[in-house]
C-alpha atoms as a PDB file:
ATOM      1  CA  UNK A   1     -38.318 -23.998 -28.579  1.00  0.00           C
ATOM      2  CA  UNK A   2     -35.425 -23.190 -30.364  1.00  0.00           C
ATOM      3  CA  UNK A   3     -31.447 -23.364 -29.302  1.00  0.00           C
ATOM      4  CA  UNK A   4     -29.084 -20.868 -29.907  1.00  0.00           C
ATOM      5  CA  UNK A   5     -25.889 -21.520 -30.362  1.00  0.00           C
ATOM      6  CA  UNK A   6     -23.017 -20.356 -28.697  1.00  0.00           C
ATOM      7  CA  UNK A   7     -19.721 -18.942 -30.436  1.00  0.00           C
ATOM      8  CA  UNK A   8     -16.845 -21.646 -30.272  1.00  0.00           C
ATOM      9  CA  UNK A   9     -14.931 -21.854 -26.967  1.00  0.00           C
ATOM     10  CA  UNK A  10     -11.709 -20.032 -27.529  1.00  0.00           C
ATOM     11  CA  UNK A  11     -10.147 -22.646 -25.249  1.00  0.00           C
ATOM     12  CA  UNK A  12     -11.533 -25.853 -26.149  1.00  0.00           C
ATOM     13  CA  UNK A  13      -9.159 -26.628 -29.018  1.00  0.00           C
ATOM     14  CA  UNK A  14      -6.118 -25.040 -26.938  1.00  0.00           C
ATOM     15  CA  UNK A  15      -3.365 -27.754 -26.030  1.00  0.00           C
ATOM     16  CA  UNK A  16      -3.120 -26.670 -22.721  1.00  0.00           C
ATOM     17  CA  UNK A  17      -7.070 -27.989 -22.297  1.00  0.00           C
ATOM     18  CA  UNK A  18      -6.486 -31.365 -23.603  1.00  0.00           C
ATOM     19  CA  UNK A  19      -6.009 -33.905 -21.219  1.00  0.00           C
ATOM     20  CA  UNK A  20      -3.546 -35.723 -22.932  1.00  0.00           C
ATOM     21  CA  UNK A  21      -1.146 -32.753 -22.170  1.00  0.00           C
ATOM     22  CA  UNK A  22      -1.410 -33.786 -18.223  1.00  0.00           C
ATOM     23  CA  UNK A  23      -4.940 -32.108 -17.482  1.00  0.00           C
ATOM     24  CA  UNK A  24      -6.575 -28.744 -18.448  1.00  0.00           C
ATOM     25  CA  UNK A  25      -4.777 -26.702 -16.067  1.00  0.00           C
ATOM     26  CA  UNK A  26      -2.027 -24.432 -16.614  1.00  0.00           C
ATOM     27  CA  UNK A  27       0.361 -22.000 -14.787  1.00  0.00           C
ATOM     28  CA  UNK A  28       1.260 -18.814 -16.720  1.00  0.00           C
ATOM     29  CA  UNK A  29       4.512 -17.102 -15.535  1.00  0.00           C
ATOM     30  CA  UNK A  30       5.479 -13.705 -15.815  1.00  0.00           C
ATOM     31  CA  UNK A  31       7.781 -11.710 -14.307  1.00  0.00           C
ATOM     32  CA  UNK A  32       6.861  -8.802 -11.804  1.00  0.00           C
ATOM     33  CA  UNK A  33       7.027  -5.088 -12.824  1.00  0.00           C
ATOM     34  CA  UNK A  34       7.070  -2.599 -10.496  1.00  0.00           C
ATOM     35  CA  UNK A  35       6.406   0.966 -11.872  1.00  0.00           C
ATOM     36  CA  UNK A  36       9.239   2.309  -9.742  1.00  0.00           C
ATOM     37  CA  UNK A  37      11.343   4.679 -11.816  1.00  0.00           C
ATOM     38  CA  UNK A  38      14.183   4.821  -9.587  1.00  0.00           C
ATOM     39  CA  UNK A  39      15.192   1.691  -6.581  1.00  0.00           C
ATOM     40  CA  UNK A  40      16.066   2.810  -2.958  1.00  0.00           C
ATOM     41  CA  UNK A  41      14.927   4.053   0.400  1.00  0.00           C
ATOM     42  CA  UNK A  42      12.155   5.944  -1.290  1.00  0.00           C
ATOM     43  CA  UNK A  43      10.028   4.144   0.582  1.00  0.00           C
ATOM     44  CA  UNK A  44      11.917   4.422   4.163  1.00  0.00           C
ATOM     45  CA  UNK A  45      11.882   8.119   3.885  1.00  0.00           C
ATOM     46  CA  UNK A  46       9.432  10.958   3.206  1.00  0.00           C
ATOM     47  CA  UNK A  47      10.843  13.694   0.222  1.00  0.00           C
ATOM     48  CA  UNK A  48      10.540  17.262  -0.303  1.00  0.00           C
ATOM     49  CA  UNK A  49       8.943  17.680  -3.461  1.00  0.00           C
ATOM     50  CA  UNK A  50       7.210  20.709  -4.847  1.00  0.00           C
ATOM     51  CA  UNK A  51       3.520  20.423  -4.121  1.00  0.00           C
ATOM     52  CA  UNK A  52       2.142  21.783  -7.447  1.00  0.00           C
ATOM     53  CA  UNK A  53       4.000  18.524  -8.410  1.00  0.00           C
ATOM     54  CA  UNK A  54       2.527  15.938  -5.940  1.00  0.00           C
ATOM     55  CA  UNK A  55      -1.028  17.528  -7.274  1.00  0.00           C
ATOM     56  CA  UNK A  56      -0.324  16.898 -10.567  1.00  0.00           C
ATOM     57  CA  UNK A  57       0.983  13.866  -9.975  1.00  0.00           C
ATOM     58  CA  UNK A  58      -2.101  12.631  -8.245  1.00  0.00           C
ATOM     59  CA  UNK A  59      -3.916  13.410 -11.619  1.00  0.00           C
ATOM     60  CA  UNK A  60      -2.267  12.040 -14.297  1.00  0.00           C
ATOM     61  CA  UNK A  61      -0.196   9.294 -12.023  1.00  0.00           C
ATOM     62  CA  UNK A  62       3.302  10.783 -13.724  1.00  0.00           C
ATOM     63  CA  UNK A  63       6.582  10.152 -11.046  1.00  0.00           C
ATOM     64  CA  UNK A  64       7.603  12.987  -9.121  1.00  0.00           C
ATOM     65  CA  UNK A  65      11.307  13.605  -8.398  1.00  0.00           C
ATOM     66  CA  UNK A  66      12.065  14.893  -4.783  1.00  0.00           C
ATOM     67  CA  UNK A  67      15.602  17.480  -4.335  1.00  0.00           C
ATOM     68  CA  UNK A  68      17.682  14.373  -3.161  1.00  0.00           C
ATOM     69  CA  UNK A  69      16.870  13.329  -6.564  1.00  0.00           C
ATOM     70  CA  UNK A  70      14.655  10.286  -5.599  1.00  0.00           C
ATOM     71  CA  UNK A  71      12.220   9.823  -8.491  1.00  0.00           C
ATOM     72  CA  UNK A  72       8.744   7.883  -7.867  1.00  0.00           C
ATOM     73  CA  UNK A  73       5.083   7.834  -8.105  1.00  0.00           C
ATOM     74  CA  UNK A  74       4.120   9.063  -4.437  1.00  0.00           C
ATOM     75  CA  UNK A  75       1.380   6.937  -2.601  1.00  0.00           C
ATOM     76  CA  UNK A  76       1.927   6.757   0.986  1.00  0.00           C
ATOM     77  CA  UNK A  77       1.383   8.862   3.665  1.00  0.00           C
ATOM     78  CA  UNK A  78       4.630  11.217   4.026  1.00  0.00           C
ATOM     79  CA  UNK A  79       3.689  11.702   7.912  1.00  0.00           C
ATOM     80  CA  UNK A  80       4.470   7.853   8.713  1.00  0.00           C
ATOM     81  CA  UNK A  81       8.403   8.525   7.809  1.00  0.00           C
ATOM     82  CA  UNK A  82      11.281  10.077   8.609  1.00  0.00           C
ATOM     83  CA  UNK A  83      12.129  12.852   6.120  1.00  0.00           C
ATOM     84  CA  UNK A  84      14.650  12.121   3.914  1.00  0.00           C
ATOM     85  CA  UNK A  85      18.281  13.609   5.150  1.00  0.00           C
ATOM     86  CA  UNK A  86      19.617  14.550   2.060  1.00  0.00           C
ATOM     87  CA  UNK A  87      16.115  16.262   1.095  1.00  0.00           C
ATOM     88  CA  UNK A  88      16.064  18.127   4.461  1.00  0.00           C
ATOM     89  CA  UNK A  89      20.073  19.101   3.781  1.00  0.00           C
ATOM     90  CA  UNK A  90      19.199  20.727   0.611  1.00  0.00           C
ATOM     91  CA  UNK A  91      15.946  22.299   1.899  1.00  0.00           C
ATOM     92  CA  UNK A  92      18.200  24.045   4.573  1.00  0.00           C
ATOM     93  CA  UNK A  93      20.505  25.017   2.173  1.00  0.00           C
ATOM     94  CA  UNK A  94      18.066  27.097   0.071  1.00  0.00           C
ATOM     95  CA  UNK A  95      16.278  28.169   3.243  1.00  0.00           C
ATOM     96  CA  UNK A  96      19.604  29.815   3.887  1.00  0.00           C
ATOM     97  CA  UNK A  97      19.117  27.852   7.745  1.00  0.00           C
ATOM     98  CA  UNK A  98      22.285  25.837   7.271  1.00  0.00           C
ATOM     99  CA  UNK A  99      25.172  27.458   7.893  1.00  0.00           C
ATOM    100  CA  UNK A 100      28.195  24.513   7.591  1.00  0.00           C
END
């Protein structure tokens, strides 16, 4: 029967396997990146956003920016949060429903 043989182990000659380097285990650190375009209370509140742009936003995974200006990829359920106040404000306002 005949062996065949393997590639090379890509990690076999690294210095993090040798045990002369304090064992062949090793903790990689990166930092975290969140794909949030814009920080803030996106996530508190639900946003009025036009829905031809939450559709196409659930196809190609592009951010959507709400009228309060909030920009982010949306995700969560918008009937689990208050909606927004500045949103609603300038909803009311082009509604014509607002009258101060």
């Amino acid at each position: 029967m005949e062996r065949m043989s393997l590639p090379p182990d890509p990690f076999e000659s690294s210095p993090l396997s040798e045990p002369s380097h304090g064992g062949g285990t090793a903790t990689l650190e990166r930092e975290e990146q969140r794909q949030s375009a814009e920080p803030g209370d996106h996530e508190r509140y639900a946003h009025y956003v036009q829905k031809d742009k939450i559709m196409e936003s659930a196809l190609t995974g592009n951010p959507v920016i709400a009228l309060c200006g909030k920009v982010w990829i949306p995700g969560r359920d918008p009937e689990k949060f208050p909606i927004c106040p500045d949103c609603k404000k300038i909803y009311d306002q082009m509604q014509g429903g607002d009258d101060s």
